[in-house]
C-alpha atoms as a PDB file:
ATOM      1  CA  UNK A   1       0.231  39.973  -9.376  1.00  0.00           C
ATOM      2  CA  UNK A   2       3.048  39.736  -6.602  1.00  0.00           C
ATOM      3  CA  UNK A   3       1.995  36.676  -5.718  1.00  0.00           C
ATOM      4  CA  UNK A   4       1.938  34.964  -9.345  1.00  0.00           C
ATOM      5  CA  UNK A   5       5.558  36.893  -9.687  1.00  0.00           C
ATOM      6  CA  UNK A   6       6.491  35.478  -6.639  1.00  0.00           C
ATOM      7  CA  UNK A   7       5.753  31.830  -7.162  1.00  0.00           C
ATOM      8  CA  UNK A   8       7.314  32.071 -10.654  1.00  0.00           C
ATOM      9  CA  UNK A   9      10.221  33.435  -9.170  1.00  0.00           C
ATOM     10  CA  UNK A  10      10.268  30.295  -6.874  1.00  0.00           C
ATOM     11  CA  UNK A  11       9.441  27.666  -9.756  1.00  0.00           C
ATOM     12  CA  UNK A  12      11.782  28.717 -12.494  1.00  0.00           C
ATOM     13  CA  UNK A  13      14.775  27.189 -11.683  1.00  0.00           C
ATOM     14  CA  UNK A  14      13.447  24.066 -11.538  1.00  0.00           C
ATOM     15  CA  UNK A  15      11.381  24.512 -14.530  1.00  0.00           C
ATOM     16  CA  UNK A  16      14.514  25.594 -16.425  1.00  0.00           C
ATOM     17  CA  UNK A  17      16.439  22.339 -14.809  1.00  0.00           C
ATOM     18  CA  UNK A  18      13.780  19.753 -16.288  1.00  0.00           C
ATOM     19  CA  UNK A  19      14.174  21.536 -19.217  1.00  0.00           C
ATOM     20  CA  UNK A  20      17.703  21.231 -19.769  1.00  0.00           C
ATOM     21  CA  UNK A  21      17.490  17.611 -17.857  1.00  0.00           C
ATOM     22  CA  UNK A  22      14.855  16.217 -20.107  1.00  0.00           C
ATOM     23  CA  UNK A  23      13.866  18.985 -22.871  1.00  0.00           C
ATOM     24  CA  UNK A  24      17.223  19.144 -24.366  1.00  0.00           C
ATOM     25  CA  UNK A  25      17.667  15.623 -25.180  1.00  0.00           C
ATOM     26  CA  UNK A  26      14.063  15.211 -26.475  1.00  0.00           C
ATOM     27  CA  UNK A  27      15.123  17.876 -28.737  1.00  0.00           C
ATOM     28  CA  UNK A  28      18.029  15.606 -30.107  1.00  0.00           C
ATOM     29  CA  UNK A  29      16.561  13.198 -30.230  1.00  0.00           C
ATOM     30  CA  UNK A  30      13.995  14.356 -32.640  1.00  0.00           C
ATOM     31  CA  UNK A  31      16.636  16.106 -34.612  1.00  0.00           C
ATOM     32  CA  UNK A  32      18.626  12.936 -35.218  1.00  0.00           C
ATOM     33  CA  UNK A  33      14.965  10.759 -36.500  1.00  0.00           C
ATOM     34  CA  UNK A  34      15.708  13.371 -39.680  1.00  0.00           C
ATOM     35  CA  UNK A  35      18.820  12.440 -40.347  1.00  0.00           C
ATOM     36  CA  UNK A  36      20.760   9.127 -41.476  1.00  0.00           C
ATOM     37  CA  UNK A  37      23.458   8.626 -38.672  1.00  0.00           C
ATOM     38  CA  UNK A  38      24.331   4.602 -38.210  1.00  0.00           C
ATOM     39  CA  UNK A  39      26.840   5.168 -35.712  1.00  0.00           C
ATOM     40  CA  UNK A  40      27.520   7.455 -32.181  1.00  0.00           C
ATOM     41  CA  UNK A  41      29.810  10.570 -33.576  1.00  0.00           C
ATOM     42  CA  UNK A  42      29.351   9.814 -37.440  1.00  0.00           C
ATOM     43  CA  UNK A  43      28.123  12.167 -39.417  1.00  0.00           C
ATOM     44  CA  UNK A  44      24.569  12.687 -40.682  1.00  0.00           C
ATOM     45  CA  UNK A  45      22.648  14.128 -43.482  1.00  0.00           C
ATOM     46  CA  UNK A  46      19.061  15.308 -43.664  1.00  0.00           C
ATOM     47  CA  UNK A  47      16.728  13.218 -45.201  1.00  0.00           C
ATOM     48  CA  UNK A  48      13.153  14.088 -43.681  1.00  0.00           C
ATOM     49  CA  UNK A  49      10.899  11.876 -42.936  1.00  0.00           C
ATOM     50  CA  UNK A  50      12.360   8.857 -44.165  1.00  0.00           C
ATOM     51  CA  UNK A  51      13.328   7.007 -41.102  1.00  0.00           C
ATOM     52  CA  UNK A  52       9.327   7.322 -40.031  1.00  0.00           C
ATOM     53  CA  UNK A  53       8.291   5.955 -42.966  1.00  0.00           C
ATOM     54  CA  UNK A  54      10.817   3.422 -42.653  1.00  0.00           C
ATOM     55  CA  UNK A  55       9.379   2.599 -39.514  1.00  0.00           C
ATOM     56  CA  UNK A  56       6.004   2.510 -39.871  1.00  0.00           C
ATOM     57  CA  UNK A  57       6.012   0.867 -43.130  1.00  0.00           C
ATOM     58  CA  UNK A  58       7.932  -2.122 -41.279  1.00  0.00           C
ATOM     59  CA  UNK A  59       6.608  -4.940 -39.384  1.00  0.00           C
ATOM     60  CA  UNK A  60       8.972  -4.314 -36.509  1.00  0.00           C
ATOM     61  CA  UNK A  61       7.603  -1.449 -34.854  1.00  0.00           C
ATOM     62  CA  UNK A  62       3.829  -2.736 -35.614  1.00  0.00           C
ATOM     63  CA  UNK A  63       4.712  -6.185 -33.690  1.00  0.00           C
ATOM     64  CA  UNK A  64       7.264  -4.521 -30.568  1.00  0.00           C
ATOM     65  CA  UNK A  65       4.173  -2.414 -29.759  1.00  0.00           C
ATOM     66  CA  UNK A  66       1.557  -4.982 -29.851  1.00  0.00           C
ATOM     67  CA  UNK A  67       3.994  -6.970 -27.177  1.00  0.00           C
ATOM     68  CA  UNK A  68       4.457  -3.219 -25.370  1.00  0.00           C
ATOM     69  CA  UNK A  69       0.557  -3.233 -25.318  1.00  0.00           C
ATOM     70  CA  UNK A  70       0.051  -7.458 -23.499  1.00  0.00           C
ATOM     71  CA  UNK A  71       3.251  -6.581 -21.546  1.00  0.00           C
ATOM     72  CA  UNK A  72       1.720  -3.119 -20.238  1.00  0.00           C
ATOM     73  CA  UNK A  73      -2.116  -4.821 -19.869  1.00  0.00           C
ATOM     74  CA  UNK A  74      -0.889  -7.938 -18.607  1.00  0.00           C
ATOM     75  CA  UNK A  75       1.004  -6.719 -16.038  1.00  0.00           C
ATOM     76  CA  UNK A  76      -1.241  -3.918 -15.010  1.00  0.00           C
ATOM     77  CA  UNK A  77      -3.888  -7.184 -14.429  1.00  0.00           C
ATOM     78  CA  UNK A  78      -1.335  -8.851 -12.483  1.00  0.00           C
ATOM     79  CA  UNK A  79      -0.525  -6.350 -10.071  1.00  0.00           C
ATOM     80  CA  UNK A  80      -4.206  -4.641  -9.477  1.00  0.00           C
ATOM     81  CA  UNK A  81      -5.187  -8.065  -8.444  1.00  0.00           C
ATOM     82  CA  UNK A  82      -2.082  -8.744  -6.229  1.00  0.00           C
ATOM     83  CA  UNK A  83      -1.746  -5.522  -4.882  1.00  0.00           C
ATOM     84  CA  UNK A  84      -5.758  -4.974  -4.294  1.00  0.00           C
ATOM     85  CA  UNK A  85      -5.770  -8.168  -2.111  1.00  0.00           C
ATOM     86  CA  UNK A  86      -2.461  -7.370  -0.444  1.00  0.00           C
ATOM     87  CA  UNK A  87      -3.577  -4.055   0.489  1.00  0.00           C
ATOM     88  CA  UNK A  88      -7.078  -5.269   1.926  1.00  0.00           C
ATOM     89  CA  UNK A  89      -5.037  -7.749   4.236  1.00  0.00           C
ATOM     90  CA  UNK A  90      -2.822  -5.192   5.221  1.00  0.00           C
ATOM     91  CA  UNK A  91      -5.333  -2.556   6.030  1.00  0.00           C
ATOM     92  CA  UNK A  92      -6.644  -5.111   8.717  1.00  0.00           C
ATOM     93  CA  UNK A  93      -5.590  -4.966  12.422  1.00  0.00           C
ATOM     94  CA  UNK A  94      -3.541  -7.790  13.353  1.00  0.00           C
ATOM     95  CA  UNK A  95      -0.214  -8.368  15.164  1.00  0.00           C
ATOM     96  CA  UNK A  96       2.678  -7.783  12.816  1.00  0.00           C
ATOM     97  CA  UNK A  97       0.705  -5.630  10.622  1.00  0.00           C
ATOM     98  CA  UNK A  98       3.566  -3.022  11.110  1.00  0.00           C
ATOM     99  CA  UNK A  99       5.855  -5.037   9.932  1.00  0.00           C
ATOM    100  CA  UNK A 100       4.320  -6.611   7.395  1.00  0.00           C
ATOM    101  CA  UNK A 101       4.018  -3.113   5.848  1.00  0.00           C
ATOM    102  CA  UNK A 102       7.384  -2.062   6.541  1.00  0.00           C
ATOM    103  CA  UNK A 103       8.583  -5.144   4.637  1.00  0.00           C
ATOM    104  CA  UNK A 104       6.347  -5.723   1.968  1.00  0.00           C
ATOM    105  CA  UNK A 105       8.201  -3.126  -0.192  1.00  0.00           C
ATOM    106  CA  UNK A 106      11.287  -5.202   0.591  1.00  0.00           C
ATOM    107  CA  UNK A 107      11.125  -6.598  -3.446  1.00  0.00           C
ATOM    108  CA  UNK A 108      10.827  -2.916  -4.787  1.00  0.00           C
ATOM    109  CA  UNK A 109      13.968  -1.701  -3.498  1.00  0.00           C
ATOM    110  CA  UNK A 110      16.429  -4.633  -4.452  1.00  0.00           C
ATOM    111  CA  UNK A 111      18.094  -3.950  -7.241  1.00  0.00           C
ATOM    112  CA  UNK A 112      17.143  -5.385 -10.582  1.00  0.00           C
ATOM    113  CA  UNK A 113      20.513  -7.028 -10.847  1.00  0.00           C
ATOM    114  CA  UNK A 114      20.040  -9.056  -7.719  1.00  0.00           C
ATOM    115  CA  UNK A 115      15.970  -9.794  -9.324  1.00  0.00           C
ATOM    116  CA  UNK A 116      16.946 -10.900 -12.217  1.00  0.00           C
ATOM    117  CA  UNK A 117      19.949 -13.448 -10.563  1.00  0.00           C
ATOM    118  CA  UNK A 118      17.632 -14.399  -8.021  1.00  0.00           C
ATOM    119  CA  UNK A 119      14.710 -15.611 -10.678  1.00  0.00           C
ATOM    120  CA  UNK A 120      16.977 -17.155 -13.141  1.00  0.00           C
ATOM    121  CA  UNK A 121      18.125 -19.450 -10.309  1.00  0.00           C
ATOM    122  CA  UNK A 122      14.746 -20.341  -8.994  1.00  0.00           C
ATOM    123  CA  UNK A 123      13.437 -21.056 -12.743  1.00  0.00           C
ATOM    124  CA  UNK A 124      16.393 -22.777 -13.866  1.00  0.00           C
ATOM    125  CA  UNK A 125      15.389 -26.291 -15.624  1.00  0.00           C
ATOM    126  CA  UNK A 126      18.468 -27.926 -14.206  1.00  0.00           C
ATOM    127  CA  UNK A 127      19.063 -26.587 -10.936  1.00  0.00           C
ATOM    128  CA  UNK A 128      16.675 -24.425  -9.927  1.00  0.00           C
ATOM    129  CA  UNK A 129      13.799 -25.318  -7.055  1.00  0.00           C
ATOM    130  CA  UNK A 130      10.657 -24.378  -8.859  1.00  0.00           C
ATOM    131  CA  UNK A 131      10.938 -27.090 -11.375  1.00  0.00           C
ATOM    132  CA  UNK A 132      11.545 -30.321  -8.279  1.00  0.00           C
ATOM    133  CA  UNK A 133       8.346 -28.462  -6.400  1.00  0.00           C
ATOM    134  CA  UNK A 134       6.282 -28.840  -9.049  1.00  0.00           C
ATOM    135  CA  UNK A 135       6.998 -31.837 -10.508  1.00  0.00           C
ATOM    136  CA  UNK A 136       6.423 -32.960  -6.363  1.00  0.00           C
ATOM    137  CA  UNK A 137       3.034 -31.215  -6.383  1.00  0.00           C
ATOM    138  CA  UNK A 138       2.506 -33.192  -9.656  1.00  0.00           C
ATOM    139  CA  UNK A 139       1.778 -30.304 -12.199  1.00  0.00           C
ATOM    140  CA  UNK A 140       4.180 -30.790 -14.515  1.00  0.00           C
ATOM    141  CA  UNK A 141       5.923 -34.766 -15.308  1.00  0.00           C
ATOM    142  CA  UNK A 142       9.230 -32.713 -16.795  1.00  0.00           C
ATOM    143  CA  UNK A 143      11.425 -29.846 -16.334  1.00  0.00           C
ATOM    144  CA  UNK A 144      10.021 -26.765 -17.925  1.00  0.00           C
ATOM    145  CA  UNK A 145      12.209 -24.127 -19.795  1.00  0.00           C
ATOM    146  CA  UNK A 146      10.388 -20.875 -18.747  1.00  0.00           C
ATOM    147  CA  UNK A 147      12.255 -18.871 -20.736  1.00  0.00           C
ATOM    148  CA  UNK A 148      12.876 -21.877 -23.903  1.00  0.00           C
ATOM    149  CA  UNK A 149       9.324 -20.926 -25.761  1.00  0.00           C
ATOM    150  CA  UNK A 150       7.344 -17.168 -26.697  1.00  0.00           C
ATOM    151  CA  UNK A 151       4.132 -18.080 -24.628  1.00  0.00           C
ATOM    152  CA  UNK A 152       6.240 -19.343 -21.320  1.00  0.00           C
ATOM    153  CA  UNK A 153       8.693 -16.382 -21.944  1.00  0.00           C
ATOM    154  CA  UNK A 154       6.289 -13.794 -22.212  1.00  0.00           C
ATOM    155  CA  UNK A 155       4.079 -15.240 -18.918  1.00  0.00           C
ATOM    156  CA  UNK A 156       7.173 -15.556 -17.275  1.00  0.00           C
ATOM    157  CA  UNK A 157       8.644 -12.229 -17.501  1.00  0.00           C
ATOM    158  CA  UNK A 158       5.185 -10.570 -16.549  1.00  0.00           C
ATOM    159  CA  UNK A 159       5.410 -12.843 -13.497  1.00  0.00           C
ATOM    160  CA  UNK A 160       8.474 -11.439 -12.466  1.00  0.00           C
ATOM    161  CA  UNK A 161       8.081  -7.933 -13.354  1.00  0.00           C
ATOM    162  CA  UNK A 162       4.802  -7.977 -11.391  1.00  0.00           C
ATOM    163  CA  UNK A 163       6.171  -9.567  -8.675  1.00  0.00           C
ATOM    164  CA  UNK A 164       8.571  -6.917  -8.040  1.00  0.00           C
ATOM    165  CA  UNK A 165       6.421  -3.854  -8.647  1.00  0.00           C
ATOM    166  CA  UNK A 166       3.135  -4.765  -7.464  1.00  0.00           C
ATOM    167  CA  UNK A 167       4.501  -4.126  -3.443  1.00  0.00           C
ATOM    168  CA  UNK A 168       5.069  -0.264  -4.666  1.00  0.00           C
ATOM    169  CA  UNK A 169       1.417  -0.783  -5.524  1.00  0.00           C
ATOM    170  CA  UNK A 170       0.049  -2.583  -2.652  1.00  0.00           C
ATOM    171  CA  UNK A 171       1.847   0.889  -0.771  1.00  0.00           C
ATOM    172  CA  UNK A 172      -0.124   3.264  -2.885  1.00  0.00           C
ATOM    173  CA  UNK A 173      -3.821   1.463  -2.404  1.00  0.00           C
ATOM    174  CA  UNK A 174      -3.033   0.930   1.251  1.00  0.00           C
ATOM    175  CA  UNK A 175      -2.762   4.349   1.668  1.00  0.00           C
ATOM    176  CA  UNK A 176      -6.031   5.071  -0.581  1.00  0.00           C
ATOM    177  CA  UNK A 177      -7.638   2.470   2.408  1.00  0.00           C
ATOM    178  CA  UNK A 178      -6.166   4.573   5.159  1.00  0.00           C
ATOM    179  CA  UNK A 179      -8.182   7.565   3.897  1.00  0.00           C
ATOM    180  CA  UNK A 180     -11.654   6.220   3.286  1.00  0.00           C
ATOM    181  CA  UNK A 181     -13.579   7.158   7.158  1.00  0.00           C
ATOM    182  CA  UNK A 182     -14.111   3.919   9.017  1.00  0.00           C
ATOM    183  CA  UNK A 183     -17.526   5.385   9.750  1.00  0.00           C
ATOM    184  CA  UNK A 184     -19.027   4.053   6.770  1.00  0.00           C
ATOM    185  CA  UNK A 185     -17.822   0.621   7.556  1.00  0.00           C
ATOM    186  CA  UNK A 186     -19.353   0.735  10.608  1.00  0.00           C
ATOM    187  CA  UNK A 187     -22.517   1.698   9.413  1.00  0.00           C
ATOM    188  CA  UNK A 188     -22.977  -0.237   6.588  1.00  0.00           C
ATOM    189  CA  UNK A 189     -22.074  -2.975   9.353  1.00  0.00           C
ATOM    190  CA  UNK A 190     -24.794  -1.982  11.398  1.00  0.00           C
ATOM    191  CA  UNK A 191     -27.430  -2.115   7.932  1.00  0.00           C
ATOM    192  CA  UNK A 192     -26.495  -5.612   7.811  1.00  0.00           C
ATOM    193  CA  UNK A 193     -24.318  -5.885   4.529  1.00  0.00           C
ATOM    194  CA  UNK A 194     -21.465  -8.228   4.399  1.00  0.00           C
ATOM    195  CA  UNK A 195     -17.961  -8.118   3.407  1.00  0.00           C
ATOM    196  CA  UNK A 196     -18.494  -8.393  -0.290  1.00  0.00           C
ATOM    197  CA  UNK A 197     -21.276  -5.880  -0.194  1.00  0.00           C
ATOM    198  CA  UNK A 198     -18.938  -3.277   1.674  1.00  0.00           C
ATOM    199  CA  UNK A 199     -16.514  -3.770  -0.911  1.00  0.00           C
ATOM    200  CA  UNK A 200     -18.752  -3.336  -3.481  1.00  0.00           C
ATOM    201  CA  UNK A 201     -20.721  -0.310  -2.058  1.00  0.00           C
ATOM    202  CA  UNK A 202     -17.660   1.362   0.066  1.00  0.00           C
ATOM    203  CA  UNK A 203     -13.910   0.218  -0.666  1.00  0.00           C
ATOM    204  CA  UNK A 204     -14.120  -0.124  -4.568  1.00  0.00           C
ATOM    205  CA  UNK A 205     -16.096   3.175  -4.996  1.00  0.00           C
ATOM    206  CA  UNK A 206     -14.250   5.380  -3.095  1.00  0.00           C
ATOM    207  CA  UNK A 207     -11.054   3.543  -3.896  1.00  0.00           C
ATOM    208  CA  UNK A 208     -11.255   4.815  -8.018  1.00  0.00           C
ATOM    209  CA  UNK A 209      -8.911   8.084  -7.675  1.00  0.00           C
ATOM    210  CA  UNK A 210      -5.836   5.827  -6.646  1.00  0.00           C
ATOM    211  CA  UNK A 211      -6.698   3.014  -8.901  1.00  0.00           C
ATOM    212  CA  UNK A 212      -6.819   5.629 -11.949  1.00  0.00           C
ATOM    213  CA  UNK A 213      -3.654   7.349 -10.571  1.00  0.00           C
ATOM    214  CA  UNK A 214      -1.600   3.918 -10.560  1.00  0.00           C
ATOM    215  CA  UNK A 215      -3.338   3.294 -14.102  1.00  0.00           C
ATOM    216  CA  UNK A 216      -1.530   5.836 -15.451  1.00  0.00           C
ATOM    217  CA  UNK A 217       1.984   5.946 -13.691  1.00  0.00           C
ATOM    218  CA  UNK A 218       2.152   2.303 -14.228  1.00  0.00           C
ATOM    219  CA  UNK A 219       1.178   2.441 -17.667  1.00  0.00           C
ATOM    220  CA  UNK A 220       3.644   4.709 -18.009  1.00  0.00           C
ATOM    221  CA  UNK A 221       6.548   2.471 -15.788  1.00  0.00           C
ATOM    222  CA  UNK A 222       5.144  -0.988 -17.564  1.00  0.00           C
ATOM    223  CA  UNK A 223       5.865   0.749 -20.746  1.00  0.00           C
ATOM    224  CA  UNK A 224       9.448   1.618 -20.393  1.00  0.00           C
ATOM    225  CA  UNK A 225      10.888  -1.459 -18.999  1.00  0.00           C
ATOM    226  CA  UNK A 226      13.647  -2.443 -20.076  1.00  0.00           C
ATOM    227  CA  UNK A 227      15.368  -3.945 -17.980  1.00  0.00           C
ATOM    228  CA  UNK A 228      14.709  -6.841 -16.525  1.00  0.00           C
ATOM    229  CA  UNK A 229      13.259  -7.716 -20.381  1.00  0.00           C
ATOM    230  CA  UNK A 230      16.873  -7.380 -21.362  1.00  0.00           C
ATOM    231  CA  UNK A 231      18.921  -9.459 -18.943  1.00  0.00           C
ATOM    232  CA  UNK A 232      16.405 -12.483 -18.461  1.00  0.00           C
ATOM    233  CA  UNK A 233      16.117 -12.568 -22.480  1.00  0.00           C
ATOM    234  CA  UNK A 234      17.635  -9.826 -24.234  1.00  0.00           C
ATOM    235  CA  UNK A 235      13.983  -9.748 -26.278  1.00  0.00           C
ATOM    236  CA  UNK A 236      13.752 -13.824 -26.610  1.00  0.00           C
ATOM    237  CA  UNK A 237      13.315 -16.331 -27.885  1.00  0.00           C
ATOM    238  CA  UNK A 238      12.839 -15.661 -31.640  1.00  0.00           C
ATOM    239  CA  UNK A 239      11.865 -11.874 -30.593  1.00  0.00           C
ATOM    240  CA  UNK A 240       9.034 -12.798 -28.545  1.00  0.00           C
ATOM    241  CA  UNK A 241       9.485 -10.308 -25.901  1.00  0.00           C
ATOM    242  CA  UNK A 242      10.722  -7.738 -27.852  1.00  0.00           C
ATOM    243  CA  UNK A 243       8.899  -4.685 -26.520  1.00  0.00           C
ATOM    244  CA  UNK A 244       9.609  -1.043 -28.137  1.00  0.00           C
ATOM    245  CA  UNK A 245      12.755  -0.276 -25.708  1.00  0.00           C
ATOM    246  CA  UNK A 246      14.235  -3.249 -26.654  1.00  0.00           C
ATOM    247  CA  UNK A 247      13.689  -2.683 -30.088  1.00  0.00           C
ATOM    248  CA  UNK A 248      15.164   1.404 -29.135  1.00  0.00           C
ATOM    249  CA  UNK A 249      18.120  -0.786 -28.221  1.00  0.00           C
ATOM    250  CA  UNK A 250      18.468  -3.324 -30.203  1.00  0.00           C
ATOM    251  CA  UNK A 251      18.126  -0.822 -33.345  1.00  0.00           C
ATOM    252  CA  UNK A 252      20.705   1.328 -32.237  1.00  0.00           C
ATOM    253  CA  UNK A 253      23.315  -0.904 -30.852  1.00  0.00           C
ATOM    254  CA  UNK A 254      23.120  -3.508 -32.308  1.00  0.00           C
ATOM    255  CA  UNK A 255      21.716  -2.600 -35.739  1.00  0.00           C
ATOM    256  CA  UNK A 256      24.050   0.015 -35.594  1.00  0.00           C
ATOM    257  CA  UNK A 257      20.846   2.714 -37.034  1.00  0.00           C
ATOM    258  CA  UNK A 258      20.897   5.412 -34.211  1.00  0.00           C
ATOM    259  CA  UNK A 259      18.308   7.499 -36.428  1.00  0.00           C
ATOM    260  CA  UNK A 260      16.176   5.069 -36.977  1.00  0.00           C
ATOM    261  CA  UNK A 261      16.229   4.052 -33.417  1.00  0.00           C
ATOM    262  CA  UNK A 262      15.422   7.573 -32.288  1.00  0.00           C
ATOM    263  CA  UNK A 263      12.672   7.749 -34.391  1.00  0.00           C
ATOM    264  CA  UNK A 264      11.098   4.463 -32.712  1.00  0.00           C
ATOM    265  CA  UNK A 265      12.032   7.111 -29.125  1.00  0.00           C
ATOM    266  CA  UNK A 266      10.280   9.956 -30.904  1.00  0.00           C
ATOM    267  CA  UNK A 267       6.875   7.957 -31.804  1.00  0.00           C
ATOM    268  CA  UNK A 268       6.905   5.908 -28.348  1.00  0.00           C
ATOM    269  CA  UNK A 269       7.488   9.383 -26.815  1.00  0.00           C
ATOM    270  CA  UNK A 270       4.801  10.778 -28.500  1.00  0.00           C
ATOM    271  CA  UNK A 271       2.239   7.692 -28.046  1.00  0.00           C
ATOM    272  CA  UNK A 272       3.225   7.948 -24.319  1.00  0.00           C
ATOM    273  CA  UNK A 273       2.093  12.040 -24.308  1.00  0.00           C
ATOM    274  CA  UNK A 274      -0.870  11.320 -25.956  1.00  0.00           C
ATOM    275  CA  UNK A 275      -1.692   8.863 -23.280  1.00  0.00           C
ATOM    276  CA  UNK A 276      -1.067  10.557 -20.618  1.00  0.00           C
ATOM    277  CA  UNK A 277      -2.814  13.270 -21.868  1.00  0.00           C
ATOM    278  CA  UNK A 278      -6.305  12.065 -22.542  1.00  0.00           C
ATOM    279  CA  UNK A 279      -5.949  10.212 -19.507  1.00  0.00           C
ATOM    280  CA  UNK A 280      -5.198  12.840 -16.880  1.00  0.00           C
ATOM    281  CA  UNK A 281      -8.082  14.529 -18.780  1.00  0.00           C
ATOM    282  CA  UNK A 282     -10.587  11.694 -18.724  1.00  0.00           C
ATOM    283  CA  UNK A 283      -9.339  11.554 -14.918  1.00  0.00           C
ATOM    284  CA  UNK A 284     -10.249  15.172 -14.220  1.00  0.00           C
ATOM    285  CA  UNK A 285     -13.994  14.764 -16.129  1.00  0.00           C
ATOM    286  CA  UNK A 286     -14.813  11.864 -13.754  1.00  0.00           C
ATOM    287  CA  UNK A 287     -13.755  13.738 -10.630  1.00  0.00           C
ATOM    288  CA  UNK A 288     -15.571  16.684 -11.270  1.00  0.00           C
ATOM    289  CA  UNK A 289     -18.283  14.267 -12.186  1.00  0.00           C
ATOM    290  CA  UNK A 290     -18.355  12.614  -8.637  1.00  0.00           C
END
């Protein structure tokens, strides 16, 4: 009993920081999805639930999550595959491995600003570089406009997002690699199986607790940019990337319907929960299952 006192003693403050950090607005924000306020500081009056069925009887929400759900799978393909492969390079021995993964998180830690300047550059149809290396490499006769149509918009953005979050990745599998004993390697060496058939039998086995760990944070992450979305094409062309923050934005700055918007916050919030929660669950069943 002094212990548990002890350690709640300890863990209180911060407990009562989140809280007022993150509780309290939660808590207005719900608040304001039952009310009709347009505009920051006007007044509101209480009307139930008829922002939610506002929302859910639109098409807008329906569609913004459907992109929130390809933006969030799509990139979560993306960046397993990049980050897998640049992990199993990096958990090699060769000179400059060090470095390598010192550096490799280089394109995590520049600022989105600097991302987003960077990429519009290299993609732009009139003076950007991608466009003259590929028409040299003959793939395409023309300038493309990445950003002009909703397929090419779409691809584009998870291209970029990816390619700035999957190093973060690559960090977190590297260091699931680090822990698996090199033992079994070198036995399953020894019993003749090959490089695909340690993979197979060793790395991707024992390599499931991280991969379900970054399935869930980046779910989470994928989910809530916002971003980069917004300053490559403020939810462009013709809505096409118009995920559910965007539409949170969109709703209540531009449409000038702060209630309504919070409402969208209130229903992602509570998609996200219920998420997270069946997940970490579904994660705890198949580790005490292994």
């Amino acid at each position: 009993m002094k212990n548990t006192t002890l350690a709640i003693a300890f863990v209180s403050p911060a407990l009562i920081f989140l809280l007022a950090v993150l509780g309290w607005p939660l808590v207005q924000a719900a608040i304001l999805s039952f009310q009709d306020v347009g505009v920051i500081g006007s007044e509101g009056h209480f009307i139930g639930l008829g922002n939610y069925a506002t929302i859910l009887g639109g098409a807008g929400f329906w569609q913004a999550l459907g992109r929130s759900i390809v933006w969030v799978l799509s990139n979560a393909v993306v960046q397993t595959i990049l980050a897998l492969a640049t992990a199993l390079v990096l958990n090699q021995k060769f000179p400059g491995v060090r470095i390598a993964r010192t550096w490799i998180i280089l394109t995590w830690i520049v600022p989105t600003v600097v991302v987003v300047i960077i990429w519009r550059w290299l993609l732009s149809s009139s003076g950007g570089i991608i466009n003259p290396l590929l028409i040299q490499a003959g793939a395409i006769d023309r300038p493309v406009g990445f950003f002009a149509t909703r397929e090419s918009a779409m691809a584009t953005l998870i291209m970029i997002n990816s390619w700035r979050w999957f190093p973060f990745t690559t960090l977190m599998m590297l260091a699931g690699l680090t822990r698996i004993p090199g033992d079994l390697y070198e036995a399953a060496r020894v019993d003749g199986a090959g490089t695909f058939q340690r993979f197979k039998r060793i790395t991707w086995p024992l390599l499931q607790p991280t991969l379900m760990v970054l399935g869930v944070v980046g779910t989470l992450l994928s989910f809530n940019v916002f971003d980069v979305i917004w300053l490559l094409t403020a939810g462009g062309p013709a809505g096409a990337t118009q995920t559910l923050p965007v539409l949170i934005y969109e709703t209540a700055f531009k449409g000038y319907r702060l209630s309504q918007a919070a409402t969208i916050s209130v229903l992602t919030t509570i998609l996200l929960m219920g998420f997270a929660f069946f997940a970490t669950r579904a994660m705890a069943a198949a580790e005490a299952d292994r």
